[in-house]
C-alpha atoms as a PDB file:
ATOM      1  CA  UNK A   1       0.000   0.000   0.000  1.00  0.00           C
ATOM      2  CA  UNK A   2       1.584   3.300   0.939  1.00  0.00           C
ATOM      3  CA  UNK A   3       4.499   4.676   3.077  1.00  0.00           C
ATOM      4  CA  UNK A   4       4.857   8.191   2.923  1.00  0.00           C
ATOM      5  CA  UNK A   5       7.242  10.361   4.928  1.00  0.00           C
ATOM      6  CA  UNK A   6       7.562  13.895   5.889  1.00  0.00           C
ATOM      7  CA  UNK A   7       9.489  16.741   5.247  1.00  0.00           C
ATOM      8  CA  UNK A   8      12.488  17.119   8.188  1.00  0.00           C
ATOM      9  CA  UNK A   9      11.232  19.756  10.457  1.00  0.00           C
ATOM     10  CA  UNK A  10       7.832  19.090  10.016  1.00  0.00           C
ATOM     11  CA  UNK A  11       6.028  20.050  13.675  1.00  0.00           C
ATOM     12  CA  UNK A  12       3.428  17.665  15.280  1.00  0.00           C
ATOM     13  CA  UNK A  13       1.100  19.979  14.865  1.00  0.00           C
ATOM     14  CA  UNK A  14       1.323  19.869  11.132  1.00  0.00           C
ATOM     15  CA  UNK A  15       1.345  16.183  10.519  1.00  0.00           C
ATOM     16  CA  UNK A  16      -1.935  15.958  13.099  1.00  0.00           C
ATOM     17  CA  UNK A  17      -3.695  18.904  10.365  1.00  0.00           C
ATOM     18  CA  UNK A  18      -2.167  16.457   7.274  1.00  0.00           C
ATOM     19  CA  UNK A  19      -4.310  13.472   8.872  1.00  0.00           C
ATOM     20  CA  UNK A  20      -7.618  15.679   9.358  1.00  0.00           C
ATOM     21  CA  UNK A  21      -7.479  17.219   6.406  1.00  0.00           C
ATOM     22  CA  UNK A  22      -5.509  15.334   3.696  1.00  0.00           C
ATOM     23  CA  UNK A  23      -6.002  11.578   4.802  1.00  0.00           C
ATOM     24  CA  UNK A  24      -9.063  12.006   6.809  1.00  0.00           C
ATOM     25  CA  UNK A  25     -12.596  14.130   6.650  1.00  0.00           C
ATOM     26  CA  UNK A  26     -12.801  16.437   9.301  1.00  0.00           C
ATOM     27  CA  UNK A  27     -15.868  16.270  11.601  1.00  0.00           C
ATOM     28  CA  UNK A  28     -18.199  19.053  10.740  1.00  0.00           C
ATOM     29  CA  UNK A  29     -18.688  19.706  14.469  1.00  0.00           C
ATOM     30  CA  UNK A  30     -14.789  20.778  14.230  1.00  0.00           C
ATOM     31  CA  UNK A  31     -13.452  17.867  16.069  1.00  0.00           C
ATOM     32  CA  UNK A  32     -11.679  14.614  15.336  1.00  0.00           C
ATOM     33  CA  UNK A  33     -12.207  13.057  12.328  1.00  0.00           C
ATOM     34  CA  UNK A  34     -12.834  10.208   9.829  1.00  0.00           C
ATOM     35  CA  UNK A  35     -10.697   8.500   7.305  1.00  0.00           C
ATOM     36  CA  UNK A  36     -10.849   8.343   3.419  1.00  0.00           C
ATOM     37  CA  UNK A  37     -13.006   5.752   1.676  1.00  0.00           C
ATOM     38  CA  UNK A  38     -10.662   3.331   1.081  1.00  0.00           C
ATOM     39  CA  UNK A  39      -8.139   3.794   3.621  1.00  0.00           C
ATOM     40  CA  UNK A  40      -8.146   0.643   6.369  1.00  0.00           C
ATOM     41  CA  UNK A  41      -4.755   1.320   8.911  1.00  0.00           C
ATOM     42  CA  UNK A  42      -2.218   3.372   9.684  1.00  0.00           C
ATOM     43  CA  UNK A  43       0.994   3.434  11.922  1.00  0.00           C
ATOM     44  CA  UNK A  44       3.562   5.811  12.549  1.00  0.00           C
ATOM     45  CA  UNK A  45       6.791   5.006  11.612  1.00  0.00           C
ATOM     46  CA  UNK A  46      10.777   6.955  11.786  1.00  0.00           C
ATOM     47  CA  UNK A  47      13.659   6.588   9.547  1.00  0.00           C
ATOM     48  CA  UNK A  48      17.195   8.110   8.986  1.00  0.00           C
ATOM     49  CA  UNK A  49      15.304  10.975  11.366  1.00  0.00           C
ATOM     50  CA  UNK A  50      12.255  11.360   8.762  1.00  0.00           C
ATOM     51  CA  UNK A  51       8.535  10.804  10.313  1.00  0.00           C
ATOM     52  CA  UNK A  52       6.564   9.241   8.413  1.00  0.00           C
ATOM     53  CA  UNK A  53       3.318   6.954   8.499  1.00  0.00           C
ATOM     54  CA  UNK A  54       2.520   3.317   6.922  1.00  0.00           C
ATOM     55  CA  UNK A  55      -0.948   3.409   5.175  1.00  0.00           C
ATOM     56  CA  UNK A  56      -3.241   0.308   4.751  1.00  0.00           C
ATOM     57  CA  UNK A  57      -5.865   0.505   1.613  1.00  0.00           C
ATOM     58  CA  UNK A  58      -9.090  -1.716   2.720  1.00  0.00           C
ATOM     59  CA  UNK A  59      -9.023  -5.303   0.933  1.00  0.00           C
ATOM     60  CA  UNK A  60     -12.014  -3.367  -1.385  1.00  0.00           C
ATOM     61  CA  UNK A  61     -10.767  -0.275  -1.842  1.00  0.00           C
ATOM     62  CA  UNK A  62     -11.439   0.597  -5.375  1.00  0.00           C
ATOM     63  CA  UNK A  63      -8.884   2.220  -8.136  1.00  0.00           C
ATOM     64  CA  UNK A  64      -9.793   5.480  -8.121  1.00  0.00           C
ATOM     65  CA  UNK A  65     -10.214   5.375  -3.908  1.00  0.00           C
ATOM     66  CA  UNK A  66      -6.519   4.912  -4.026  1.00  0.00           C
ATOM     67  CA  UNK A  67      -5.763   7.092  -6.840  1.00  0.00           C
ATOM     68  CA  UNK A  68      -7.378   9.946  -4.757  1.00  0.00           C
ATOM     69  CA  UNK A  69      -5.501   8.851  -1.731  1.00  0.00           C
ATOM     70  CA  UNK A  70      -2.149   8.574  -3.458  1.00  0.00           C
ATOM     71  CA  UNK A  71      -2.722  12.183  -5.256  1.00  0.00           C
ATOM     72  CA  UNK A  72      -3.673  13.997  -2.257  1.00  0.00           C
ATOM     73  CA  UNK A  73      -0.470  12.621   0.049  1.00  0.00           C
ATOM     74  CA  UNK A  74       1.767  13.434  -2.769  1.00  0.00           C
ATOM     75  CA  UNK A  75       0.222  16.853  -3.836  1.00  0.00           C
ATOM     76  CA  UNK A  76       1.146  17.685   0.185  1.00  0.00           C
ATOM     77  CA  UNK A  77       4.055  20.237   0.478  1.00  0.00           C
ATOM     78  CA  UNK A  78       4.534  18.472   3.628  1.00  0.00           C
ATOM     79  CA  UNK A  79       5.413  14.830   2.247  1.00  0.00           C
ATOM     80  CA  UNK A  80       9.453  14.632   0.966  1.00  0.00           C
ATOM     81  CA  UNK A  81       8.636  11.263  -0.181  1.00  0.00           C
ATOM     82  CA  UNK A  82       5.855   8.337  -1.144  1.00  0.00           C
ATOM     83  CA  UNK A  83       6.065   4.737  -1.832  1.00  0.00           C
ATOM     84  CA  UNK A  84       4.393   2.400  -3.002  1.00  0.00           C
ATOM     85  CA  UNK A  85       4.260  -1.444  -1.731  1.00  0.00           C
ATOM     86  CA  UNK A  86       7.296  -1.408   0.141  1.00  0.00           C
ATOM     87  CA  UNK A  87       7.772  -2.746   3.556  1.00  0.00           C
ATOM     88  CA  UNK A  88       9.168   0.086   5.638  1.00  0.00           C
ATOM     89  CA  UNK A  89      12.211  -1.974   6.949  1.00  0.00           C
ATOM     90  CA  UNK A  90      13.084  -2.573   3.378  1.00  0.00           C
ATOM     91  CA  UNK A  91      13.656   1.884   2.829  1.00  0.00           C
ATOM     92  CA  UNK A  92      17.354   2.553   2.812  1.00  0.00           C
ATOM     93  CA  UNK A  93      17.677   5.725   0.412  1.00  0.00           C
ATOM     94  CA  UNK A  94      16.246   8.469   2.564  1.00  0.00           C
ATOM     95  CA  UNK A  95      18.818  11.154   3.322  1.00  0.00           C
END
């Protein structure tokens, strides 16, 4: 599925708006909020010093759900970098 990381230098703040706003849906009552149609897990994940996060698509999740996903990570000023289908462990050219 996708791993995407962040810029260096990118605050906590900013990567909790990213997931409200680019991965997610925010609540209209202005609080929390709920993921993308297509988008099943996520975890949190750190390497060479870059945050980043490890994205699930749901076993359904249809072509252009993941297109959509895909475009709106990567059209983020915030992300340095996206992959696709790679296990996390397996990243060795971020510098």
């Amino acid at each position: 599925d996708l791993v995407f990381f962040f810029n260096k230098g990118t605050t906590s703040e900013e990567i909790l708006e990213f997931q409200r706003t680019v991965t997610g849906i925010p609540n209209q009552k202005g609080s929390g909020h709920a993921s993308l149609p297509g988008m099943m897990t996520g975890v949190a994940i750190r390497i060479n010093g870059f945050d980043g996060w490890a994205e699930r698509f749901q076993p359904d999740a249809t072509d252009d759900e993941k297109t959509l996903i895909k475009k709106r990570i990567s059209d983020s000023p915030l992300v340095y970098k996206v992959y696709e289908n790679v296990i996390p462990a397996r990243i060795n050219d971020l510098r």
